[in-house]
PDB file of N, CA and C in Angstrom:
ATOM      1  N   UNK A   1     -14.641   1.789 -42.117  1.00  0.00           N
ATOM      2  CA  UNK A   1     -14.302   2.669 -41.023  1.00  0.00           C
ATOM      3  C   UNK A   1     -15.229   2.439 -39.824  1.00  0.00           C
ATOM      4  N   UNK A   2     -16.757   1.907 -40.294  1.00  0.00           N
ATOM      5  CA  UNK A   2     -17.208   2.381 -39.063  1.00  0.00           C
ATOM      6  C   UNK A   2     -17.293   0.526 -38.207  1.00  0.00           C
ATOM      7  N   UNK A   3     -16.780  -0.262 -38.858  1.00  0.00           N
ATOM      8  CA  UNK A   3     -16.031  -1.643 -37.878  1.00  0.00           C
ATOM      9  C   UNK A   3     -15.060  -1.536 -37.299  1.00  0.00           C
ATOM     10  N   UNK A   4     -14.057  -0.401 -37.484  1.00  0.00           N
ATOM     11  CA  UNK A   4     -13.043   0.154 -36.872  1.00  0.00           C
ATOM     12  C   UNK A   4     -13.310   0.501 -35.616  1.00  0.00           C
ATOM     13  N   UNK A   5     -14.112   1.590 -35.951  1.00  0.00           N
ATOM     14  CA  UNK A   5     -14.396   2.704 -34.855  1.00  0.00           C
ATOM     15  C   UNK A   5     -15.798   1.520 -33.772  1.00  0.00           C
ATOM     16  N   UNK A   6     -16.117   0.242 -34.380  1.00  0.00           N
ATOM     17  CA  UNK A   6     -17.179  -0.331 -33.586  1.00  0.00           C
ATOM     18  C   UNK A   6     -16.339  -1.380 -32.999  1.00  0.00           C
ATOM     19  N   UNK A   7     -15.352  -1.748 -33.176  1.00  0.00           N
ATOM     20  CA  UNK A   7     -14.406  -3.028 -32.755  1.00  0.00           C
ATOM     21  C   UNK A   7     -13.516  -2.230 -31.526  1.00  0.00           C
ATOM     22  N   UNK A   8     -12.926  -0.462 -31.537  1.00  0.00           N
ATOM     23  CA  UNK A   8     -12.259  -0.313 -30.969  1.00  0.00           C
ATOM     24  C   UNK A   8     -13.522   0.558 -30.225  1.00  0.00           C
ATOM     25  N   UNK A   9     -14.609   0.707 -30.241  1.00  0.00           N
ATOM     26  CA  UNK A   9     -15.519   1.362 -29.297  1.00  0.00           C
ATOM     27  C   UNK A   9     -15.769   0.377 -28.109  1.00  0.00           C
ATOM     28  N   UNK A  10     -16.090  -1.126 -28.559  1.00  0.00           N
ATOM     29  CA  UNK A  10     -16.128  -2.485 -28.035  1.00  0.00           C
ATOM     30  C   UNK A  10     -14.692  -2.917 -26.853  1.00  0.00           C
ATOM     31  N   UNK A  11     -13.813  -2.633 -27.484  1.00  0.00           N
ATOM     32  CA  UNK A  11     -12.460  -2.985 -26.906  1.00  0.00           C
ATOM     33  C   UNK A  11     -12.457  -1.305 -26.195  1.00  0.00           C
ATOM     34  N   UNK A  12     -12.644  -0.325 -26.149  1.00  0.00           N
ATOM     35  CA  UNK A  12     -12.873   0.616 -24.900  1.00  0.00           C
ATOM     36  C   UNK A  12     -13.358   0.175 -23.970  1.00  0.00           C
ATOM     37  N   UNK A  13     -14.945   0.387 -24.063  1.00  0.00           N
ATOM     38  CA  UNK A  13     -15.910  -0.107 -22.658  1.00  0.00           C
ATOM     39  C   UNK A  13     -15.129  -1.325 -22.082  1.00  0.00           C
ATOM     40  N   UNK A  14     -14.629  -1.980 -22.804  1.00  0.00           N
ATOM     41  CA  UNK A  14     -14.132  -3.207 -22.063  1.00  0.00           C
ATOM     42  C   UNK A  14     -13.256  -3.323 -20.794  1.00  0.00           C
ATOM     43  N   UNK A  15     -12.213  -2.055 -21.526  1.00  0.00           N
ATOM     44  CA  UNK A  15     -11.429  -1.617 -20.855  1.00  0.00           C
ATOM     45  C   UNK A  15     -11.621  -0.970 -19.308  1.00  0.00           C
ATOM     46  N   UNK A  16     -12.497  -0.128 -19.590  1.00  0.00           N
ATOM     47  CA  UNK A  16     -13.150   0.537 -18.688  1.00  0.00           C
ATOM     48  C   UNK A  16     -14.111  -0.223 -17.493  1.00  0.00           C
ATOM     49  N   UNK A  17     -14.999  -1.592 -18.493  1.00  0.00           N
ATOM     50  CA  UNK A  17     -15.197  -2.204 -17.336  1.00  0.00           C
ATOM     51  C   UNK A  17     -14.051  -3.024 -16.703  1.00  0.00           C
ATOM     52  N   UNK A  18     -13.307  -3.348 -16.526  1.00  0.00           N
ATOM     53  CA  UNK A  18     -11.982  -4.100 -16.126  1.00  0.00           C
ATOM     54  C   UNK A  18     -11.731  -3.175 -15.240  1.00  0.00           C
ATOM     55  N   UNK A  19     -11.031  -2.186 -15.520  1.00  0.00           N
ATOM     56  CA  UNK A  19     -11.279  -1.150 -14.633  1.00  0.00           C
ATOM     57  C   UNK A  19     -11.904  -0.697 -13.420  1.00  0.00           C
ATOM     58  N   UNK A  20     -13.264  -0.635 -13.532  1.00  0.00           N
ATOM     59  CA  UNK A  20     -14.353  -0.998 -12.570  1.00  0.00           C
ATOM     60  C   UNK A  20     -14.440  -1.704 -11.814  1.00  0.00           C
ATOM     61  N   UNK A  21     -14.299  -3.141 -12.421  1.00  0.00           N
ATOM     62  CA  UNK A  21     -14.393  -3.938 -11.639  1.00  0.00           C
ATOM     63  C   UNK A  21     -13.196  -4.367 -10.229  1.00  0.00           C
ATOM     64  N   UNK A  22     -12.075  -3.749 -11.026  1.00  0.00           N
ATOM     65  CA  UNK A  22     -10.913  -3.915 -10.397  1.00  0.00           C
ATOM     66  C   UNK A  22     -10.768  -2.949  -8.848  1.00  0.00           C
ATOM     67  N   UNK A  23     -11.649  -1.458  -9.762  1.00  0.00           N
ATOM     68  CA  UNK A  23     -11.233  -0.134  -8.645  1.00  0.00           C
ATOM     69  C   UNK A  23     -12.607  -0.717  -7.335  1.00  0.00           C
ATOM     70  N   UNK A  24     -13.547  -1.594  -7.892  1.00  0.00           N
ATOM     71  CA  UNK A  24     -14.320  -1.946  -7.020  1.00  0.00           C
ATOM     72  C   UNK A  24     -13.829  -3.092  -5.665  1.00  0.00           C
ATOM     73  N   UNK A  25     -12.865  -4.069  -6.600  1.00  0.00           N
ATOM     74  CA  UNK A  25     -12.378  -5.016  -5.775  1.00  0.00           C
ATOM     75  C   UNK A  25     -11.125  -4.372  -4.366  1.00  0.00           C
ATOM     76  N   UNK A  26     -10.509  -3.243  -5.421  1.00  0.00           N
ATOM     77  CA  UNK A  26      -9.176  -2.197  -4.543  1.00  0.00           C
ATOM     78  C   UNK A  26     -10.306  -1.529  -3.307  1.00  0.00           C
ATOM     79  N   UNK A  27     -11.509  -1.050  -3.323  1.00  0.00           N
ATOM     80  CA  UNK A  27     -12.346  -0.506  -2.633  1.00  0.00           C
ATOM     81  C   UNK A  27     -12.086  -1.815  -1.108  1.00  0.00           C
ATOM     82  N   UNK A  28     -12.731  -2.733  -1.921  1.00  0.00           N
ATOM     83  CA  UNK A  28     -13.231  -4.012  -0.708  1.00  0.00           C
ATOM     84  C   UNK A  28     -12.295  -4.520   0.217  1.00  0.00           C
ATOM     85  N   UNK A  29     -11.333  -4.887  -0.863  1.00  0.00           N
ATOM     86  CA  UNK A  29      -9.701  -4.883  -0.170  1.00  0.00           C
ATOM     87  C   UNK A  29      -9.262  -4.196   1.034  1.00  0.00           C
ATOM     88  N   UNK A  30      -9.174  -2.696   0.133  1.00  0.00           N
ATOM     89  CA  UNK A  30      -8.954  -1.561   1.461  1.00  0.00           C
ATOM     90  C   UNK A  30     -10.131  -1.780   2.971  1.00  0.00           C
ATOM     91  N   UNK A  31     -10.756  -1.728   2.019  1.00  0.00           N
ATOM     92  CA  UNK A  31     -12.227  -1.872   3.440  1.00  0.00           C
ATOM     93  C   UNK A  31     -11.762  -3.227   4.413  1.00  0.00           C
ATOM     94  N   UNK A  32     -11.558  -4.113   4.184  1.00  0.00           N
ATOM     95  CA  UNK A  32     -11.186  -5.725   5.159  1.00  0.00           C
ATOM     96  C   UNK A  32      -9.718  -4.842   5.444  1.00  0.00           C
ATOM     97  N   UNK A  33      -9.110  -4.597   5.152  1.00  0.00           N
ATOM     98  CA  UNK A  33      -7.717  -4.065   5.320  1.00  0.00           C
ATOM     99  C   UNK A  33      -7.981  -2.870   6.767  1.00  0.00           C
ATOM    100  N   UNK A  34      -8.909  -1.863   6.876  1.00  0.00           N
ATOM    101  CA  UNK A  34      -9.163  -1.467   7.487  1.00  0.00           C
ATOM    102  C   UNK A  34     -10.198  -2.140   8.901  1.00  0.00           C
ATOM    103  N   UNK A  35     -10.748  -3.462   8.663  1.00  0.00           N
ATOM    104  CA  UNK A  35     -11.441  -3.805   9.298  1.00  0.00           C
ATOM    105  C   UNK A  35     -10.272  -4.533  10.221  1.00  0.00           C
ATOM    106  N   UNK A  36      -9.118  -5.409   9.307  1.00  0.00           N
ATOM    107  CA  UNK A  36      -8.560  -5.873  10.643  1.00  0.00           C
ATOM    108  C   UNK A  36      -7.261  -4.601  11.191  1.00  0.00           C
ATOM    109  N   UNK A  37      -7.172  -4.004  10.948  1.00  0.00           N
ATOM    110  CA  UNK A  37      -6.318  -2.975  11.573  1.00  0.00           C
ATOM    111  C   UNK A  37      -7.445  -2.382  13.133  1.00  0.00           C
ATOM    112  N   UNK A  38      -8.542  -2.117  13.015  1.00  0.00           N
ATOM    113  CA  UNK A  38      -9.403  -2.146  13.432  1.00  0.00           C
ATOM    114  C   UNK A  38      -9.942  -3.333  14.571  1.00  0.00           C
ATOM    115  N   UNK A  39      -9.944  -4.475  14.400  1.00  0.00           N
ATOM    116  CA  UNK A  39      -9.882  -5.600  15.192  1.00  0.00           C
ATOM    117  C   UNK A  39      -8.086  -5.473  15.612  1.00  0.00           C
ATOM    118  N   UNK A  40      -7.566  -5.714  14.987  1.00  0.00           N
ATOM    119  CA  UNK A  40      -5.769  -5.478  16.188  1.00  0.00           C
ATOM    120  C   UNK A  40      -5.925  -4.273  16.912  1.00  0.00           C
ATOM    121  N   UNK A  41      -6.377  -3.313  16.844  1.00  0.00           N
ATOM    122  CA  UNK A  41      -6.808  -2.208  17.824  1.00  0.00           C
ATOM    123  C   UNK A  41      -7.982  -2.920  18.997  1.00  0.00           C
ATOM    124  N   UNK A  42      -8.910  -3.101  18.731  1.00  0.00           N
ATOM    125  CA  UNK A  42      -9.717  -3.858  19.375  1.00  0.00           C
ATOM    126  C   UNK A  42      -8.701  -4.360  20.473  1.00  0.00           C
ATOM    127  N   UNK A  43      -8.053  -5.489  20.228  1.00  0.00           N
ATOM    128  CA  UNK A  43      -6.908  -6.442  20.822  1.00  0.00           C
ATOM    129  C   UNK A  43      -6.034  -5.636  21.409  1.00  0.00           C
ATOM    130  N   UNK A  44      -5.949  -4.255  21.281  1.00  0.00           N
ATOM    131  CA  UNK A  44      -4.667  -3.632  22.137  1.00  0.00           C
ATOM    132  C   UNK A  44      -3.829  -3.490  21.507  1.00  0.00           C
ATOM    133  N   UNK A  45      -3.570  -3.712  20.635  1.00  0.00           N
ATOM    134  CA  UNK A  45      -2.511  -3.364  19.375  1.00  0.00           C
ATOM    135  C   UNK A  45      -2.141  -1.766  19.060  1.00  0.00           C
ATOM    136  N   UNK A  46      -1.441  -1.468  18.676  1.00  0.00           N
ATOM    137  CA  UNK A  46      -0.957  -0.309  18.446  1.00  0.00           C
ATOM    138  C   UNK A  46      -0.832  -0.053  16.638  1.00  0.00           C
ATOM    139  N   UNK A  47      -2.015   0.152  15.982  1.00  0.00           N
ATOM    140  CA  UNK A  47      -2.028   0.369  14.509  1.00  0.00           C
ATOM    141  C   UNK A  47      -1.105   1.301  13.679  1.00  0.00           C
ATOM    142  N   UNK A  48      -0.731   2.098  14.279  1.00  0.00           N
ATOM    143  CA  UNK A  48       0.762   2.945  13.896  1.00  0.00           C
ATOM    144  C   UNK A  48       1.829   1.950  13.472  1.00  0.00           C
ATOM    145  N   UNK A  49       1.807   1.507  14.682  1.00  0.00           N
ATOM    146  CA  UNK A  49       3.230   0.606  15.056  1.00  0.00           C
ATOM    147  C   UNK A  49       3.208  -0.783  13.598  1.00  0.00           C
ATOM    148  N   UNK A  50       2.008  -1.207  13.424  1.00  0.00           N
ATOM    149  CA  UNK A  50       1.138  -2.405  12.630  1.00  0.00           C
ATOM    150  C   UNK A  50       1.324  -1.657  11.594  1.00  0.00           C
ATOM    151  N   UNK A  51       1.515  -0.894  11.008  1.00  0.00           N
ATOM    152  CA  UNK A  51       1.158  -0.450   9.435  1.00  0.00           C
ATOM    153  C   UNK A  51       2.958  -0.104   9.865  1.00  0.00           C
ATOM    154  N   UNK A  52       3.666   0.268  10.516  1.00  0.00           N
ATOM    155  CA  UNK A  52       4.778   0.754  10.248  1.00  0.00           C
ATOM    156  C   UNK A  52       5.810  -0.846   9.712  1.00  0.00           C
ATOM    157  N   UNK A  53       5.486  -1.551  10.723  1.00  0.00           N
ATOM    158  CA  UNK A  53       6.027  -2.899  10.232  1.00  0.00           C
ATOM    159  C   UNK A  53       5.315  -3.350   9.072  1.00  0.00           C
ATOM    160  N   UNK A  54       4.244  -3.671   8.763  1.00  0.00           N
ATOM    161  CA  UNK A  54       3.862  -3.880   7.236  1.00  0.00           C
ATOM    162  C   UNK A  54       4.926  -2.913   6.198  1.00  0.00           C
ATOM    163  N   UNK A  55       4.910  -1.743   6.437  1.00  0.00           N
ATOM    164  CA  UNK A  55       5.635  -0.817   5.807  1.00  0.00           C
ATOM    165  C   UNK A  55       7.210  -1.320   5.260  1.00  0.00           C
ATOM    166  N   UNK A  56       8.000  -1.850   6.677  1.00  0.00           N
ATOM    167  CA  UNK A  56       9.055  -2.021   6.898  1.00  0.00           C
ATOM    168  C   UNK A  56       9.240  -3.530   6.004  1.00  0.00           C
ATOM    169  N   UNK A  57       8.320  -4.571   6.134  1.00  0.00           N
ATOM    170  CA  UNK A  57       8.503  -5.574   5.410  1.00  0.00           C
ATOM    171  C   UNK A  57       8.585  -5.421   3.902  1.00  0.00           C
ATOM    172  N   UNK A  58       8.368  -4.546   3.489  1.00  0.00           N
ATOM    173  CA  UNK A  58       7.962  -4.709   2.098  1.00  0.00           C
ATOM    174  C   UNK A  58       9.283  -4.156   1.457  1.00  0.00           C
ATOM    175  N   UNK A  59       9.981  -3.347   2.391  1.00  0.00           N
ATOM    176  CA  UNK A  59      11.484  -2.985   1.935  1.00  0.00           C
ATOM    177  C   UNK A  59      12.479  -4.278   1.521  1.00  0.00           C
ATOM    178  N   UNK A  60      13.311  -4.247   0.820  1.00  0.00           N
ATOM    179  CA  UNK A  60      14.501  -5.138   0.497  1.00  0.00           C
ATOM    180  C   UNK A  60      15.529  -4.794   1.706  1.00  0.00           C
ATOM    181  N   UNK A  61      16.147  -6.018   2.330  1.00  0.00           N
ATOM    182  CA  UNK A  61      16.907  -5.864   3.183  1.00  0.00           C
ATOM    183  C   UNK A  61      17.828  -5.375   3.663  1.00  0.00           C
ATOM    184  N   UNK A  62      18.310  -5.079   2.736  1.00  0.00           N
ATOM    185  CA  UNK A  62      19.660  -4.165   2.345  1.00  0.00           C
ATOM    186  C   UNK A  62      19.534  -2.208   2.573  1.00  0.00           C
ATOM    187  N   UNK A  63      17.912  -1.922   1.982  1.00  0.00           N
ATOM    188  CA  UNK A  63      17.779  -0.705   1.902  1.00  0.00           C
ATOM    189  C   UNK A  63      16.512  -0.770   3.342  1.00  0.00           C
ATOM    190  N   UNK A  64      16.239  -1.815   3.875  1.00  0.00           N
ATOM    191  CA  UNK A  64      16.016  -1.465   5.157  1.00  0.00           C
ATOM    192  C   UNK A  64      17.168  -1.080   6.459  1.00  0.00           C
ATOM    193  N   UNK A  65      18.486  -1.691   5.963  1.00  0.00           N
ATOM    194  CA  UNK A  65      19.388  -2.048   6.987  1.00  0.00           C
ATOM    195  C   UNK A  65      20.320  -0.024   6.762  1.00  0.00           C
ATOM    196  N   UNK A  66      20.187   0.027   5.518  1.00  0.00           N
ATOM    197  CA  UNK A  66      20.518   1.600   4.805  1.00  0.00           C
ATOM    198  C   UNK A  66      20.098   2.486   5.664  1.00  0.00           C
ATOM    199  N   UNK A  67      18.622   2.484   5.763  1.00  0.00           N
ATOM    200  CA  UNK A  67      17.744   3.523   6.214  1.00  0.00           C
ATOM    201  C   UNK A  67      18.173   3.176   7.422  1.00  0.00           C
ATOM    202  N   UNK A  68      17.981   2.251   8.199  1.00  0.00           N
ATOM    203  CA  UNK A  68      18.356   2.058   9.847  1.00  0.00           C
ATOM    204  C   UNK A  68      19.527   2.920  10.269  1.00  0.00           C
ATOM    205  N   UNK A  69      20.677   2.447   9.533  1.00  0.00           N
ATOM    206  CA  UNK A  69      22.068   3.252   9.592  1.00  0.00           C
ATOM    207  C   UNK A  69      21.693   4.327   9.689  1.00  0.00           C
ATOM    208  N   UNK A  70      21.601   5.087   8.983  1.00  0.00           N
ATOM    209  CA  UNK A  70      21.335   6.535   8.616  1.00  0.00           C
ATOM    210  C   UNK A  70      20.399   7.078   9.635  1.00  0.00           C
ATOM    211  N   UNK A  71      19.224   6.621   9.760  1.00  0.00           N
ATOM    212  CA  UNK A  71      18.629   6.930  11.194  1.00  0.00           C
ATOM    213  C   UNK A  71      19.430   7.400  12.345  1.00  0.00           C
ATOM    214  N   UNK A  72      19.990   6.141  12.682  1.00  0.00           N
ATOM    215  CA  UNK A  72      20.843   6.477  14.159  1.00  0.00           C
ATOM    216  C   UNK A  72      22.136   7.299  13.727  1.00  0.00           C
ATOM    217  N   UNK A  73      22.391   7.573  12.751  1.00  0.00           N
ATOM    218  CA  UNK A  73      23.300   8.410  12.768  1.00  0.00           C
ATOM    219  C   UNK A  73      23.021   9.628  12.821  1.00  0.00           C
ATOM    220  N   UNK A  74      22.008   9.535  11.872  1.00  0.00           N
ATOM    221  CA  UNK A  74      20.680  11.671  12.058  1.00  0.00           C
ATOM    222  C   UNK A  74      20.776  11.628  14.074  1.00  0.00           C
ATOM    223  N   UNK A  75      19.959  10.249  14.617  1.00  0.00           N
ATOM    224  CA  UNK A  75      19.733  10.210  16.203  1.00  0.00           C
ATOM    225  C   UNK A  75      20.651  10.960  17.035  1.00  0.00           C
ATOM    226  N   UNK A  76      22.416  10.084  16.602  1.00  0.00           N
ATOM    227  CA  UNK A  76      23.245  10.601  17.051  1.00  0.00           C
ATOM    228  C   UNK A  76      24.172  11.996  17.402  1.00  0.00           C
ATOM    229  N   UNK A  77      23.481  12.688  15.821  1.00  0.00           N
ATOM    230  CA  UNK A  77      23.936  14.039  15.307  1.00  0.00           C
ATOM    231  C   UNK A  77      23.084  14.363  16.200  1.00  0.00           C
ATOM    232  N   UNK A  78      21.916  14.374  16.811  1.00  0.00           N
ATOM    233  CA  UNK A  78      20.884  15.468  17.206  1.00  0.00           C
ATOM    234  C   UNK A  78      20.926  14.901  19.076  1.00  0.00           C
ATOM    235  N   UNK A  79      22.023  13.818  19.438  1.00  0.00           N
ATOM    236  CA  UNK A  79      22.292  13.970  20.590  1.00  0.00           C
ATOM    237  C   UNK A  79      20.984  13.038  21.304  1.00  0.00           C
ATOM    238  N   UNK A  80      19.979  11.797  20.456  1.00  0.00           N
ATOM    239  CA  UNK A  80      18.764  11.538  20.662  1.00  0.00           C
ATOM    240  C   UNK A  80      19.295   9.833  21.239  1.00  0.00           C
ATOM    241  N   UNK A  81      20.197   9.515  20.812  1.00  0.00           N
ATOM    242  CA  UNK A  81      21.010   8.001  20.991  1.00  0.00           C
ATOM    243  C   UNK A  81      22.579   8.238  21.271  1.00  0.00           C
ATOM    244  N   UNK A  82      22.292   7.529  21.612  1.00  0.00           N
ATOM    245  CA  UNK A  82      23.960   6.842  22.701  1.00  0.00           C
ATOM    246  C   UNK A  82      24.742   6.421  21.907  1.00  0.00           C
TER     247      UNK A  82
END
């Protein structure tokens, strides 16, 4: 029992450091991620606009072209588009 409980105590921490190491790398990531959003501001950029298109790319084309529709049609109902 107690190679059990020392093999799967072993294969925990392990886990946990993986973990760590990972939530450390997601930290650094975010951080450069924020640094160039930060430099395109610098440049005059509009970071709203920059994270909204990142946003927009990551959609499938089909359920970007969905949401578009539907947009201008809410636009239209509320008298906001032509």
């Amino acid at each position: 029992m107690d190679d059990i409980s020392s093999a799967a105590a072993g294969q925990l921490k392990a886990f946990i450091e993986r973990i760590e190491r990972l939530e450390e790398e997601k930290k650094n990531i975010s951080d450069d991620i924020k640094d160039v959003y930060a430099e395109a501001k610098g440049n005059g950029f509009d970071t709203k606009v920059l994270r909204k298109i990142v946003s927009i790319r990551k959609q499938d084309q089909n359920e970007r072209k969905e949401q578009d529709e539907i947009l201008t049609l809410y636009m239209q109902a509320l008298g906001m588009e032509g």
